[in-house]
Protein backbone atom coordinates (compact mmCIF):
# COMPACT_ATOMS: atom_id res chain seq x y z
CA UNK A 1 -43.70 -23.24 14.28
CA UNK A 2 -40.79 -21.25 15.12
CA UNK A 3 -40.44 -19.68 11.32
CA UNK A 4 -44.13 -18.49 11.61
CA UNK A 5 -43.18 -16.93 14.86
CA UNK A 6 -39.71 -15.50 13.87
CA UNK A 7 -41.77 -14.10 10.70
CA UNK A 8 -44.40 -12.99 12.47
CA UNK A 9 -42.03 -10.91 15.39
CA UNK A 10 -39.34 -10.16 12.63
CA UNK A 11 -40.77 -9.41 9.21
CA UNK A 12 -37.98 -7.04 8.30
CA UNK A 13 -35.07 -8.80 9.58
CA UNK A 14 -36.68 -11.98 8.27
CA UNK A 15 -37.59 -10.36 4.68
CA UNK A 16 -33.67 -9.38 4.86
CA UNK A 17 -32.48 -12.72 5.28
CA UNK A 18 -34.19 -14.30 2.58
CA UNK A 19 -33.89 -11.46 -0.06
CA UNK A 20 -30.40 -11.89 1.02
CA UNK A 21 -30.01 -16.03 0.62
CA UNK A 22 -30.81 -15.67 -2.94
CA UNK A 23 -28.53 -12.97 -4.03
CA UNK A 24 -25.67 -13.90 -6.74
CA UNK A 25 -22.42 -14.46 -4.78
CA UNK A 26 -20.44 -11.21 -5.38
CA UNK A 27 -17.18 -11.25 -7.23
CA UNK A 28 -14.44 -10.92 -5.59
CA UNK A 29 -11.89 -8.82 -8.37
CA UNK A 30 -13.00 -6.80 -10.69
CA UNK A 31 -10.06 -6.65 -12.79
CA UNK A 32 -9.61 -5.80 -16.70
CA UNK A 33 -6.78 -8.34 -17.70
CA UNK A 34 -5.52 -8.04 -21.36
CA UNK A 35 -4.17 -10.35 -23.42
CA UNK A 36 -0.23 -9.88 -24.73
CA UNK A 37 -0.37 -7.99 -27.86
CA UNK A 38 -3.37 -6.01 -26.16
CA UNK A 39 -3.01 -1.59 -25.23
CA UNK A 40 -3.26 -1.22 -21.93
CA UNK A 41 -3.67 2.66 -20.39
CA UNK A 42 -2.30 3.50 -17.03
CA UNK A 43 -2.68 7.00 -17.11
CA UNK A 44 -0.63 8.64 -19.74
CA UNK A 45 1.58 5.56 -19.58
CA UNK A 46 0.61 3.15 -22.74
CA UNK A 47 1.82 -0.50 -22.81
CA UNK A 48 2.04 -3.73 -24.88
CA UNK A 49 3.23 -6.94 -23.86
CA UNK A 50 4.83 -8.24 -27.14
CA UNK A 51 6.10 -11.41 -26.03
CA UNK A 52 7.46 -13.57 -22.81
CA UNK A 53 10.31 -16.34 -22.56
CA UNK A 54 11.55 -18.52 -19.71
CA UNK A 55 15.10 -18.97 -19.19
CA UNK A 56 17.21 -20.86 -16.99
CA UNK A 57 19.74 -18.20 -16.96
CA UNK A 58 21.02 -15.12 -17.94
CA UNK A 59 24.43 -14.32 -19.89
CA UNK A 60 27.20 -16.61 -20.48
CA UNK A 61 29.98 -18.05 -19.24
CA UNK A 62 31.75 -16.50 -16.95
CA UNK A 63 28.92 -13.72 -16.32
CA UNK A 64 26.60 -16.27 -16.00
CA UNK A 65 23.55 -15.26 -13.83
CA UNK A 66 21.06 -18.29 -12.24
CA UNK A 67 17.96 -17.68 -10.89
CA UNK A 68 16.47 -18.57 -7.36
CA UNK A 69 13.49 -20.07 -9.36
CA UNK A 70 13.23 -19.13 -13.14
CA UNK A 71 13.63 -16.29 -15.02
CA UNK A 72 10.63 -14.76 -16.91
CA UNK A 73 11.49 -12.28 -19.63
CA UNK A 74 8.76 -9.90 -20.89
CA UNK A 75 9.40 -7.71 -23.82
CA UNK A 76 6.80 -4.95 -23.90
CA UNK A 77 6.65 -1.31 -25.53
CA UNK A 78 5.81 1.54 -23.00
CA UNK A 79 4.82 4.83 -24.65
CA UNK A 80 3.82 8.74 -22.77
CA UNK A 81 1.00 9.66 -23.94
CA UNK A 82 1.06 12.55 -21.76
CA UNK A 83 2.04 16.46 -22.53
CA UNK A 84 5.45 16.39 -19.96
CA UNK A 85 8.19 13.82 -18.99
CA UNK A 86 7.00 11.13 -17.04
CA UNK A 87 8.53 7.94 -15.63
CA UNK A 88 7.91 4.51 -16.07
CA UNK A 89 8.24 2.77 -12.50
CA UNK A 90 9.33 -1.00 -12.19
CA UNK A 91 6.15 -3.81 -12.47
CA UNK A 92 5.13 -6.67 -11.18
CA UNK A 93 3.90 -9.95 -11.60
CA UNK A 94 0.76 -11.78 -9.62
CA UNK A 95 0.61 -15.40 -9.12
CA UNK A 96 -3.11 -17.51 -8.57
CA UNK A 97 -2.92 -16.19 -5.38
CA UNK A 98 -1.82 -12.95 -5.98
CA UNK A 99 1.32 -13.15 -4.24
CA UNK A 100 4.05 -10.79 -5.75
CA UNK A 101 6.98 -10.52 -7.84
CA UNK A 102 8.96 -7.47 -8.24
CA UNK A 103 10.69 -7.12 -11.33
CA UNK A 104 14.47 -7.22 -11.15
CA UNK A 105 16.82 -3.79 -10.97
CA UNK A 106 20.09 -5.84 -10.96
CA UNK A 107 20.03 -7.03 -14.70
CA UNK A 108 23.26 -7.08 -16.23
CA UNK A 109 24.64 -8.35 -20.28
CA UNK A 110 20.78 -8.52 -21.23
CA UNK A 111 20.70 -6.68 -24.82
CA UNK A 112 17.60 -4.27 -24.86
CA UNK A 113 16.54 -4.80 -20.95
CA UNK A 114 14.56 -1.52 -19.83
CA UNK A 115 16.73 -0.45 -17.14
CA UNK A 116 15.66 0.92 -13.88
CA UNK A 117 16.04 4.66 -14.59
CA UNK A 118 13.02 5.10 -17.22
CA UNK A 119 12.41 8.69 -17.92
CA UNK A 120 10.24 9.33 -21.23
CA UNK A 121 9.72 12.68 -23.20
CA UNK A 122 6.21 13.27 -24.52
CA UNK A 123 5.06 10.95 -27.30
CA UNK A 124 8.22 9.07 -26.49
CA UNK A 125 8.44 5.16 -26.97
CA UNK A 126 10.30 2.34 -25.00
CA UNK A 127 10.85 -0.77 -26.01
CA UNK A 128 12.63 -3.59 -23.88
CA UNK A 129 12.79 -6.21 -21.69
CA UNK A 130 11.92 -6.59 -17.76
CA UNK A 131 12.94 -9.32 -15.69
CA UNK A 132 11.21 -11.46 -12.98
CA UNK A 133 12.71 -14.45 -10.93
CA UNK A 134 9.25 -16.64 -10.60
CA UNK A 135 8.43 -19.99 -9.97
CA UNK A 136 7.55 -21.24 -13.75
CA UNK A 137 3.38 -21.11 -14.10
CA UNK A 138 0.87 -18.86 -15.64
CA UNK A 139 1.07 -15.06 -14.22
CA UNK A 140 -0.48 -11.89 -14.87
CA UNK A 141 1.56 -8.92 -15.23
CA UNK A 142 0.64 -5.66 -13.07
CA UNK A 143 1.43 -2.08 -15.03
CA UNK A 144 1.43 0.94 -13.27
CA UNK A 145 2.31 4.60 -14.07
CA UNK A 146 3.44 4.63 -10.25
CA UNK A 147 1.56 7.66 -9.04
CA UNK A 148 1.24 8.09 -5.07
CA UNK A 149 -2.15 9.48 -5.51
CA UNK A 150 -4.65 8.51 -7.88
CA UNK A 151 -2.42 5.22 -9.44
CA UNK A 152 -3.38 4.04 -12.74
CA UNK A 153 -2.97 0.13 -13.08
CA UNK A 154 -3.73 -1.90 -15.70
CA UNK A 155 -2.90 -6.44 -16.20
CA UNK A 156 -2.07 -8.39 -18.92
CA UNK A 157 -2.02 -12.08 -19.07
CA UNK A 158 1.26 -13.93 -19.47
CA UNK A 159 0.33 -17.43 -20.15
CA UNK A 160 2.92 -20.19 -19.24
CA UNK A 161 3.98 -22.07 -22.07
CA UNK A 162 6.83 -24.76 -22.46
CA UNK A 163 10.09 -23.51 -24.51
């Protein structure tokens, strides 16, 4: 009885509700994530993952170097695609619940790590390593090209695999 009369009082408010009730839930992210090996575009910045490794460490004795959790290598090739210099700002990685980690500008006695300083002619290619200290699981790795305004960001998925 109190349907008919709600329907009958409130046919667009009612018509609302149900159209409403039976709508696909709506997704929450709508990102792109590549795989490693994949091209991702942030702007006139060009990436590819081309491998990740796990290590307890970094160095060796005595400039050993332990992390707080783990330390997650990424070796990836950055290229400018663009017509002037450009930098290539530090990254990130996302957990499950997108909780951040910055990459590390401390690194020290790693052979062919990125550096923080990353300035890149036109058509000029980087390749290298970046550094994370991460709890060991699956992540996904946030690019940027770091602009202010108008930021280009692209992810790639760094599985978690025992080494």
């Amino acid at each position: 009885m109190f349907r008919r009369q709600f329907l009958t009082y409130f046919p667009p408010i009612a018509a609302l509700a149900l159209s409403s009730a039976c709508q696909p839930p709506a997704r929450k992210d709508k990102r792109i994530i590549a795989a490693q090996g994949e091209r991702v575009e942030c702007g006139v910045l060009v990436f590819n993952v081309l491998e990740s490794v796990w290590l307890p460490q970094l160095g060796e004795m005595p400039m050993v170097r332990t992390p707080k959790h783990r330390f997650l290598k990424i070796r990836l090739s950055v290229t400018n695609g663009g017509g002037s210099m450009t930098g290539c700002p530090m990254q990130s990685i996302l957990d499950a619940n997108d909780n951040a980690y910055p990459e590390l500008n401390d690194i020290q006695n790693l052979d062919e790590w990125l550096g923080v300083l990353r300035m890149m002619p036109p058509g000029g290619t980087e390749i290298g390593w970046i550094v994370f200290d991460a709890p060991q699981t699956a992540y996904t790795l946030r690019l940027t090209d770091g602009l202010i305004e108008n930021e280009h960001v692209g992810y790639v998925k760094i599985p978690y695999s025992l080494e």
